[in-house]
Structures are given as structure tokens and as C-alpha cells.
C-alpha atoms as a PDB file:
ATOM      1  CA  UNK A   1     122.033  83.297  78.116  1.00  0.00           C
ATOM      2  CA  UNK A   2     121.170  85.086  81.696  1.00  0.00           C
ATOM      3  CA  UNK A   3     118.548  88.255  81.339  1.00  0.00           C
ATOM      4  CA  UNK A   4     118.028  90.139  84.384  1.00  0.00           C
ATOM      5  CA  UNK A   5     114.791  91.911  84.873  1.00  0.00           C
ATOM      6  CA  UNK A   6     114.742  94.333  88.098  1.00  0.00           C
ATOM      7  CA  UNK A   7     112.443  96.945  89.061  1.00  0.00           C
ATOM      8  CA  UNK A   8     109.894  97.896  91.824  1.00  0.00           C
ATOM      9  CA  UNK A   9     106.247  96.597  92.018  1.00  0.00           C
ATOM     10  CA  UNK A  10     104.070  97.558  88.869  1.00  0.00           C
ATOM     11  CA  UNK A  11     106.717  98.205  86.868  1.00  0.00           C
ATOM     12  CA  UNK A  12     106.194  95.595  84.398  1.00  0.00           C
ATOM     13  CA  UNK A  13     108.830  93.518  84.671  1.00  0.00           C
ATOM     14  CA  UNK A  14     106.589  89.994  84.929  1.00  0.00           C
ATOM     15  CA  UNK A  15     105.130  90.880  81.574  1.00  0.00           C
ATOM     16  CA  UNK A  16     108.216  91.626  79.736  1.00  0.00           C
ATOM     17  CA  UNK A  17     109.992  88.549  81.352  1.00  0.00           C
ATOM     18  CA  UNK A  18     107.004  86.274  80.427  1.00  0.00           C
ATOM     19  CA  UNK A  19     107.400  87.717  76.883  1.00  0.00           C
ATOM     20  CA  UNK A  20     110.402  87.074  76.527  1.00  0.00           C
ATOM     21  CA  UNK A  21     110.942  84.081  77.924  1.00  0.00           C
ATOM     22  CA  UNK A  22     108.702  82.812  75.333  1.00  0.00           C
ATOM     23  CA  UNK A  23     109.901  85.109  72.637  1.00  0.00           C
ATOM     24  CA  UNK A  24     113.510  83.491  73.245  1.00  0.00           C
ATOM     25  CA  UNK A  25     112.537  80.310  74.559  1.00  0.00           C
ATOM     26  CA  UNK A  26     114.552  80.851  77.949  1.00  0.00           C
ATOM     27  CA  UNK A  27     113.165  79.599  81.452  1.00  0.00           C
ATOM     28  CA  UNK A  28     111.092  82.495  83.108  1.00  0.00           C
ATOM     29  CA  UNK A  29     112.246  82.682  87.567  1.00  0.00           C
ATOM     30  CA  UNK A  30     110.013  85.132  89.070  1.00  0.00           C
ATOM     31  CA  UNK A  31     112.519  85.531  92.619  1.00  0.00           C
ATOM     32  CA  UNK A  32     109.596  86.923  94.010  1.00  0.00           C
ATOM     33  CA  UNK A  33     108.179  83.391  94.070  1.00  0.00           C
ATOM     34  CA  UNK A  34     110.736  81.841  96.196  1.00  0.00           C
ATOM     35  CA  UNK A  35     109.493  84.359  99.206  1.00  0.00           C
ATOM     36  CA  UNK A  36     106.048  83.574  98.849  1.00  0.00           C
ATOM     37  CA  UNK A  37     106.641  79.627  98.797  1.00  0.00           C
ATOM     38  CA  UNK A  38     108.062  79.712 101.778  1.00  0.00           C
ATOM     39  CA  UNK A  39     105.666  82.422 103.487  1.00  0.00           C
ATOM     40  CA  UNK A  40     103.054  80.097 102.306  1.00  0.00           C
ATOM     41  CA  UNK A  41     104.845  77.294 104.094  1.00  0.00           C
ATOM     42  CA  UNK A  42     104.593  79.168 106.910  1.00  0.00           C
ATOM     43  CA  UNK A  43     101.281  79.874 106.877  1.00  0.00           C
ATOM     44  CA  UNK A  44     100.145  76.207 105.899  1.00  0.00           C
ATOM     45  CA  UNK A  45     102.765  74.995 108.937  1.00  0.00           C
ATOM     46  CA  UNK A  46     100.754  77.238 111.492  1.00  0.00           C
ATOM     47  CA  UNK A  47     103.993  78.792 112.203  1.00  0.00           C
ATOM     48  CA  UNK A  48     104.722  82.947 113.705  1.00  0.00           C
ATOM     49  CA  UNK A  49     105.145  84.850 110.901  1.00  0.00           C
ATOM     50  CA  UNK A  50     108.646  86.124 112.873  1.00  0.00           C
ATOM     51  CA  UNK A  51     110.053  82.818 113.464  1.00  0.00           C
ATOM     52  CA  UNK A  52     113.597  83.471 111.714  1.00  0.00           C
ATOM     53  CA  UNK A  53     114.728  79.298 112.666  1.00  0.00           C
ATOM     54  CA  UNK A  54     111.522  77.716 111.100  1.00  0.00           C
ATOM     55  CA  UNK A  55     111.748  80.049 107.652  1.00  0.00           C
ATOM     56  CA  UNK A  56     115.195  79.318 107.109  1.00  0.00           C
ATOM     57  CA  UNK A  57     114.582  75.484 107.574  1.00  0.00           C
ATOM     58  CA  UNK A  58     111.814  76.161 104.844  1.00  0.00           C
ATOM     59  CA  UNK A  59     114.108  77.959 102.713  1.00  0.00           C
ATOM     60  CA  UNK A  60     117.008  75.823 102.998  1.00  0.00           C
ATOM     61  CA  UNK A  61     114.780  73.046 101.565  1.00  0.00           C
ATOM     62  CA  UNK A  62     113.477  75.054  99.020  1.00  0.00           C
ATOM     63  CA  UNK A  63     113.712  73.727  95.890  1.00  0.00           C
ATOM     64  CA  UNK A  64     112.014  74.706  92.176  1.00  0.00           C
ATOM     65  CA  UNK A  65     109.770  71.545  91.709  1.00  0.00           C
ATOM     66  CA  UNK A  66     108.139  72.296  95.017  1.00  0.00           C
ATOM     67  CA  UNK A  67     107.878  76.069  94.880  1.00  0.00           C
ATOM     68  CA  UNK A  68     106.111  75.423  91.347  1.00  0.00           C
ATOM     69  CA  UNK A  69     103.543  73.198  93.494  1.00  0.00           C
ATOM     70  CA  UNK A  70     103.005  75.486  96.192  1.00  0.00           C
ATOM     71  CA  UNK A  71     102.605  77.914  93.330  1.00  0.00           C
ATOM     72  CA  UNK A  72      98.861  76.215  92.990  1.00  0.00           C
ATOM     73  CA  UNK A  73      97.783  76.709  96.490  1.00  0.00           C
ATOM     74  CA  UNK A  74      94.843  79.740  96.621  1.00  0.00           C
ATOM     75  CA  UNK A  75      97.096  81.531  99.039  1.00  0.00           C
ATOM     76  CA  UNK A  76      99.966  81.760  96.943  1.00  0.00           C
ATOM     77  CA  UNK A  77      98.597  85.266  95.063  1.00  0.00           C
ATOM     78  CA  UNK A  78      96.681  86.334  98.001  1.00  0.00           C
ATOM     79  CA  UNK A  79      96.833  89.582 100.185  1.00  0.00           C
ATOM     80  CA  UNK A  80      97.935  86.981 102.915  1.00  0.00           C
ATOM     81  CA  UNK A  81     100.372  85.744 101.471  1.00  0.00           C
ATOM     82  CA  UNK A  82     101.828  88.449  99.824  1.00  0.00           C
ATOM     83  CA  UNK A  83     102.438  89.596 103.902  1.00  0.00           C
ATOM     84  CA  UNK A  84     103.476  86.495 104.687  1.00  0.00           C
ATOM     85  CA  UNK A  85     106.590  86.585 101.692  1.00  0.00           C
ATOM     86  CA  UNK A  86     107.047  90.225 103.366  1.00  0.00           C
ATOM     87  CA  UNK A  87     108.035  89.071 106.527  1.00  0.00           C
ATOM     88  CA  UNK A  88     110.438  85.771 105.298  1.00  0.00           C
ATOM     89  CA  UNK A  89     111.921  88.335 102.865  1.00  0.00           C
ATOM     90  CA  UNK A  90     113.270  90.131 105.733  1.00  0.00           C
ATOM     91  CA  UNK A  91     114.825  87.887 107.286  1.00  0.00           C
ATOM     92  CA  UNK A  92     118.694  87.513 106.217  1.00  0.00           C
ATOM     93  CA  UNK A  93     119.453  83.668 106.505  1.00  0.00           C
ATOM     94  CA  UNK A  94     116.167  82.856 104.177  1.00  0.00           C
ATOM     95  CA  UNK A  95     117.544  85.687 101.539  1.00  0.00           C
ATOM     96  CA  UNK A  96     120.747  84.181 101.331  1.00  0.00           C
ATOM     97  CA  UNK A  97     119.656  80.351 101.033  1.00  0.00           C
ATOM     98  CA  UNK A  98     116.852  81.790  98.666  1.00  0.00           C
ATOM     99  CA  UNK A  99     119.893  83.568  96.694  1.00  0.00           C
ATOM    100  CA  UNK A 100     121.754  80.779  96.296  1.00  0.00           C
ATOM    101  CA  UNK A 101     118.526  78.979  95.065  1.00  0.00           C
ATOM    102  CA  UNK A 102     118.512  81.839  92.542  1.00  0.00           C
ATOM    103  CA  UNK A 103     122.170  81.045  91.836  1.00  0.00           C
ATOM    104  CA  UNK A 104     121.736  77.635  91.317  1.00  0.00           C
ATOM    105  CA  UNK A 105     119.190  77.732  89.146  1.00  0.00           C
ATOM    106  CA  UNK A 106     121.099  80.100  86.655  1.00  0.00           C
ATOM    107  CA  UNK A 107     123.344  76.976  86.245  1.00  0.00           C
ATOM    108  CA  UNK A 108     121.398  74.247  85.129  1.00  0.00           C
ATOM    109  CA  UNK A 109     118.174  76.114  83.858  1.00  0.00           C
ATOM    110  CA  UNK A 110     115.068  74.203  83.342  1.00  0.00           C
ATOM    111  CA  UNK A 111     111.377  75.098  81.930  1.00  0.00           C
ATOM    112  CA  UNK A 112     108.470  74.207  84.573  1.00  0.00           C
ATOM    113  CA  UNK A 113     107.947  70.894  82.886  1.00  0.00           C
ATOM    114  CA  UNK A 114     111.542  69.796  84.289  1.00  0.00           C
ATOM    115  CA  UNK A 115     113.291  69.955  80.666  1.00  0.00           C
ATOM    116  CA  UNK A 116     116.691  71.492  80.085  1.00  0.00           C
ATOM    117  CA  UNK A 117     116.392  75.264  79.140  1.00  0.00           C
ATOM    118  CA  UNK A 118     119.405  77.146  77.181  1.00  0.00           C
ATOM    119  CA  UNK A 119     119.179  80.124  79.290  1.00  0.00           C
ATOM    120  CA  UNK A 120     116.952  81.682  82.150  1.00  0.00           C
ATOM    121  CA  UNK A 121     114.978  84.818  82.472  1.00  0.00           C
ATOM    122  CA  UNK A 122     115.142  86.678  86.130  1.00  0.00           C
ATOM    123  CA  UNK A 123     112.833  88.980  87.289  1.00  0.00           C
ATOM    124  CA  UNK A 124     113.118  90.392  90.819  1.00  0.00           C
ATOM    125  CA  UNK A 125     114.403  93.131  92.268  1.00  0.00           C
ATOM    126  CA  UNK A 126     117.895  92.237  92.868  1.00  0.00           C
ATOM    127  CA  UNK A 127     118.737  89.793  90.281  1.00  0.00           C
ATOM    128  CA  UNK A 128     120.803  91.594  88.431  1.00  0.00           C
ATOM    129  CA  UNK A 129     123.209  93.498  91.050  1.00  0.00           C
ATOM    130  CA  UNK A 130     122.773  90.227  93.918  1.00  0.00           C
ATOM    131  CA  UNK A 131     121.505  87.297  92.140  1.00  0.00           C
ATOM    132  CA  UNK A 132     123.673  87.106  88.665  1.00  0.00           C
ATOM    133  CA  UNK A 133     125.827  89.966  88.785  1.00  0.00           C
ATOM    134  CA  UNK A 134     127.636  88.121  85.865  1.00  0.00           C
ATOM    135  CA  UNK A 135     124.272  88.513  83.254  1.00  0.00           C
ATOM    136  CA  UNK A 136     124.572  88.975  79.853  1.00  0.00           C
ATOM    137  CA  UNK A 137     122.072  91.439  79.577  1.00  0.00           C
ATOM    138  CA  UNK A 138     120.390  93.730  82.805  1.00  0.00           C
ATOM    139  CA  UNK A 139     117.071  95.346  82.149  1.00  0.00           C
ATOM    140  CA  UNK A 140     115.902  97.887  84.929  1.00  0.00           C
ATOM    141  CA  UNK A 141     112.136  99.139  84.486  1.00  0.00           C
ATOM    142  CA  UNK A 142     110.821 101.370  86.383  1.00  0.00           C
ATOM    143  CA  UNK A 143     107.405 104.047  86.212  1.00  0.00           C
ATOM    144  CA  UNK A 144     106.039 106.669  88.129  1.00  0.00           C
ATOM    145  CA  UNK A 145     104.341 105.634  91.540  1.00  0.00           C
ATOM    146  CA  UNK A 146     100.323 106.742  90.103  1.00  0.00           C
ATOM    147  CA  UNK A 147     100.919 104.557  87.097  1.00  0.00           C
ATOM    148  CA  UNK A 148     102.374 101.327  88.515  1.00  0.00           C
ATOM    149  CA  UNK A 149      99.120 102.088  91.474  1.00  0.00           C
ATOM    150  CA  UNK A 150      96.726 102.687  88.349  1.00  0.00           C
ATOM    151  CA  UNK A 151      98.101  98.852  86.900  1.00  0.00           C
ATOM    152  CA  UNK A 152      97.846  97.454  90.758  1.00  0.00           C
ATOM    153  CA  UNK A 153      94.164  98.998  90.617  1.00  0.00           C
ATOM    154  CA  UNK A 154      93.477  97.323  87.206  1.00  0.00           C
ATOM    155  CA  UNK A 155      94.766  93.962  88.446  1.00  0.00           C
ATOM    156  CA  UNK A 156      92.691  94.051  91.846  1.00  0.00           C
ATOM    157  CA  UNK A 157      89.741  94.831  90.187  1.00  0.00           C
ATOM    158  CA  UNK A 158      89.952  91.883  87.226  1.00  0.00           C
ATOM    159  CA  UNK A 159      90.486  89.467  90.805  1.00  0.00           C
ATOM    160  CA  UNK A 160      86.736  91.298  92.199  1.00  0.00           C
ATOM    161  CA  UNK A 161      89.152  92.944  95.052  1.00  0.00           C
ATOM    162  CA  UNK A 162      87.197  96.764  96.050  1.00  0.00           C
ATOM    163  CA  UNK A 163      90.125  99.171  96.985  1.00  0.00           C
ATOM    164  CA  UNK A 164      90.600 102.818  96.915  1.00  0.00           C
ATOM    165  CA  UNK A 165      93.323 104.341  94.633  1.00  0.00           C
ATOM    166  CA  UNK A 166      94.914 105.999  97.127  1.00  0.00           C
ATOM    167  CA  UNK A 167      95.172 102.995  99.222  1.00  0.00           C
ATOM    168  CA  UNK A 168      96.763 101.279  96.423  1.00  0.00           C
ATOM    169  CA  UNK A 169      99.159 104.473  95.624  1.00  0.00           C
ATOM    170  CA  UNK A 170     100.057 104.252  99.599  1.00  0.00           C
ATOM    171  CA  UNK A 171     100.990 100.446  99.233  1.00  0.00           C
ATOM    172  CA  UNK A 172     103.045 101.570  96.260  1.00  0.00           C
ATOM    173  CA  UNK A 173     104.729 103.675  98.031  1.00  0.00           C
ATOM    174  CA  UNK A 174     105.278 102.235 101.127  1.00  0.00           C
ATOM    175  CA  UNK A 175     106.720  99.158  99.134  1.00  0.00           C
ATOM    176  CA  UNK A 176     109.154 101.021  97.234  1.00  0.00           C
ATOM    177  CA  UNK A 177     110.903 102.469  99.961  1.00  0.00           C
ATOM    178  CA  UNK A 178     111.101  99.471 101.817  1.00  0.00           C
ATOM    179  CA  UNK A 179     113.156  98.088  98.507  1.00  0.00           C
ATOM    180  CA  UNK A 180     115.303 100.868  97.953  1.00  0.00           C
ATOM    181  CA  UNK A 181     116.497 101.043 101.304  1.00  0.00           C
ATOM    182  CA  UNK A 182     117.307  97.388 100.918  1.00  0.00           C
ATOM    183  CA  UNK A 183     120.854  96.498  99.458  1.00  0.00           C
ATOM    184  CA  UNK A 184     121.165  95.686  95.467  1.00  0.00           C
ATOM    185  CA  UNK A 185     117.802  97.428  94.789  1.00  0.00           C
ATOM    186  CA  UNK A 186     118.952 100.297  92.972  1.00  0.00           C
ATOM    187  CA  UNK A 187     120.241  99.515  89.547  1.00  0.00           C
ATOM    188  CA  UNK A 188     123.286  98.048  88.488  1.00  0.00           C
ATOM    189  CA  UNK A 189     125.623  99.996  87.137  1.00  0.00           C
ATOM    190  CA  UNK A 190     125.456  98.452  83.562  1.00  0.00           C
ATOM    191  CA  UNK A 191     122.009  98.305  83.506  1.00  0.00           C
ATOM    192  CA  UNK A 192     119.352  99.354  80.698  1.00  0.00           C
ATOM    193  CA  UNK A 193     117.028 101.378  82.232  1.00  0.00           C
ATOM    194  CA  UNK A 194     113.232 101.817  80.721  1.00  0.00           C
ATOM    195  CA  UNK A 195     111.128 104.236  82.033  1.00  0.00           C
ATOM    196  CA  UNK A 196     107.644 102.279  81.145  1.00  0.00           C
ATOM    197  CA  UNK A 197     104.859 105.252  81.997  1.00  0.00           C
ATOM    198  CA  UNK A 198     104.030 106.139  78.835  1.00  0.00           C
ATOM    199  CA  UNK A 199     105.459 102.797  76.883  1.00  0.00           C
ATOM    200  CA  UNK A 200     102.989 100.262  75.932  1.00  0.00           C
ATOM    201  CA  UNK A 201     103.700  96.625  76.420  1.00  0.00           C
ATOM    202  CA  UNK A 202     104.243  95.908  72.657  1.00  0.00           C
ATOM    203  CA  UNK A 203     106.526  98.961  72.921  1.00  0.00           C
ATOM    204  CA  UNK A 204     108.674  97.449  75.905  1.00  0.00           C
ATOM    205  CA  UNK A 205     108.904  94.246  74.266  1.00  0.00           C
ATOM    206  CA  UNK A 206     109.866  95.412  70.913  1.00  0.00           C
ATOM    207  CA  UNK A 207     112.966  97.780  72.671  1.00  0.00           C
ATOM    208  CA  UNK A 208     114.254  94.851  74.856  1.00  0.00           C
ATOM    209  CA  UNK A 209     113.925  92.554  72.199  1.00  0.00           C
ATOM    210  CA  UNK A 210     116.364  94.873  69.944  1.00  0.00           C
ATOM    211  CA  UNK A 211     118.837  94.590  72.525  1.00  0.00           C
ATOM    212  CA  UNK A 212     118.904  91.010  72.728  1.00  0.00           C
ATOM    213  CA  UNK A 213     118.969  90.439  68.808  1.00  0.00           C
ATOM    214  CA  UNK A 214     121.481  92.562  68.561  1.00  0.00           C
ATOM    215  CA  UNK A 215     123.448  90.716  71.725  1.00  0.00           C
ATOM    216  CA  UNK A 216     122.784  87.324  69.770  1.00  0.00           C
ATOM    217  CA  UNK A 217     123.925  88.989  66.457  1.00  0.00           C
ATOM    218  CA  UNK A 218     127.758  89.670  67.824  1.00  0.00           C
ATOM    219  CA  UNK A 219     128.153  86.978  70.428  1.00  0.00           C
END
């Protein structure tokens, strides 16, 4: 089985996924991580940030093993790094190795541990209109921009990271029309759409979770 889970930032698609990956026992891809691997290999290569020919050799050469090591590194999460997947994720030759990564992962599925998984778990922001257009099942979350800022403010804070609201709610922004002027961003047209501002967690989980029961019930 192929879930789909696409939304912008704060939404809460890494939650859900996780949840369900585990609910389902499905391999979990976070797509996001693929652009911060190799923005990280940038960074640890002491290459330009804009050098298109050195990312796409990184990304070519991507594979899961080692994007699950660089995962470790302290830059991985951080504010730099997060700029330096920006900057890779703009450039078109790393999204489309990076895609067929994505691709070629939905194939032969495997849990972090390297053992065979019966199904894989996407979340991104394209996954389910670019990456697997062929999914059985397409989630789309998606919340107002103050409540996926208040969540970013929560999360900064638990790390000890000082930062203003509004400079979190301008990030927010800022990030989500980057994405939706990007192609496949938008929602697929056979998508399930959950508008998470005033859903709990438990609440998300328990919805998606119907859907898939009920998928597994008539397939």
C-alpha cells in the first residue's frame, strides 16, 4: 500500500505519517529529507550553496542508507540547514534525481533498519500529484497560517530557539507561497483534504485511519 501525505509546513503531516506508519506498520519517507541530505552535503563539502553541477552529483548518489546517516549529523534539523535544503530544492536536475529516489523507493519499500516493508508512507509536498501519482490513498492537510506559526513557535521553543511570533508567521508565509507557486503543490485532484486548525492529533489520526480501514476492508 502507497499513502500520500502532502501539505505545507506546520500542517501536521510528519505526525500523522509517523502515526501511521506505525499504526499500519508501513515505512515512513519524509521527501523533505532527501533535500536536506544533500544541502547538508553541501555544507559539510564546503561547497556554494548555488552550485547546480556539485548538488546534482550529490543527489544523483543519493541513496536511503546514507540520507538516514546524514540524518544524525547536528546540522541536519538546523536553521542552516533547513536554508541549505532551500536552495538544492530549487534547483531542477536535484528534484528530478531526488524524485526518482522517491519513486524508487515506493517499489521496494524498506523500514530504516534495511528490512522489507509491505507498503510506504510519503509525506512531502508533492508526493501525491509528482512523486506517486498512482497512490492508493492521498491525504492533503492543511491549517490556517497563525496556527501552523503557533506549532513552529511551540517546536522552536522545546529546541531553546528565542523567536518572535510574527517572525515565525512571516517564515510561514513566505514558505507557503514559495510552494504553491511551485508545480504539484496544490492538491491532487483525488485527494482527502483535512483542514487540521481546530482537529487534535488523536482526532486526525482517528479520521485517516477510517479511511484506510475502510480501503483495507474492500480491497
Amino acid at each position: 500500500m502507497i499513502i500520500t501525505i502532502d501539505g505545507p509546513a506546520a500542517a501536521g503531516k510528519g505526525t500523522l505519517a509517523a502515526a501511521l506508519a506505525e499504526k499500519y506498520k508501513l515505512s515512513y519517507f519524509d521527501t523533505g529529507m532527501t533535500y536536506r541530505a544533500v544541502g547538508l552535503e553541501m555544507i559539510l563539502s564546503g561547497k556554494d550553496l548555488h552550485d547546480a553541477a556539485a548538488a546534482t552529483e550529490f543527489a544523483r548518489n543519493l541513496t536511503f542508507p546514507k540520507m538516514m546517516e546524514l540524518s544524525q549529523h547536528q546540522e541536519f534539523r538546523s536553521e542552516q540547514g533547513g536554508k541549505a535544503a532551500t536552495a538544492v530544492a530549487t534547483m531542477p536536475a536535484v528534484r528530478d534525481y531526488l524524485t526518482r529516489m522517491m519513486r524508487d523507493f515506493g517499489k521496494n519499500p524498506v523500514f530504516a533498519d534495511g528490512t522489507p516493508a509491505k507498503g510506504v508512507i510519503y509525506d512531502g509536498r508533492d508526493t501525491g500529484t509528482v512523486v506517486c501519482p498512482q497512490a492508493d490513498i492521498k491525504f492533503y492537510l492543511k491549517a490556517a497560517p497563525e496556527i501552523r506559526a503557533e506549532r513552529r513557535l511551540k517546536d522552536f521553543a522545546a529546541k531553546g530557539i528565542d523567536i518572535s511570533f510574527e517572525e515565525v508567521l512571516e517564515h510561514v508565509k513566505k514558505r507557503d507561497e514559495s510552494d504553491y507557486q511551485r508545480k504539484g503543490t496544490w492538491p491532487a485532484d483525488d485527494a482527502l483534504i483535512f483542514d487540521t486548525s481546530d482537529l487534535s492529533i488523536d482526532e486526525v489520526i482517528a479520521k485517516a485511519s477510517k479511511i484506510i480501514d475502510e480501503k483495507q476492508k474492500n480491497s
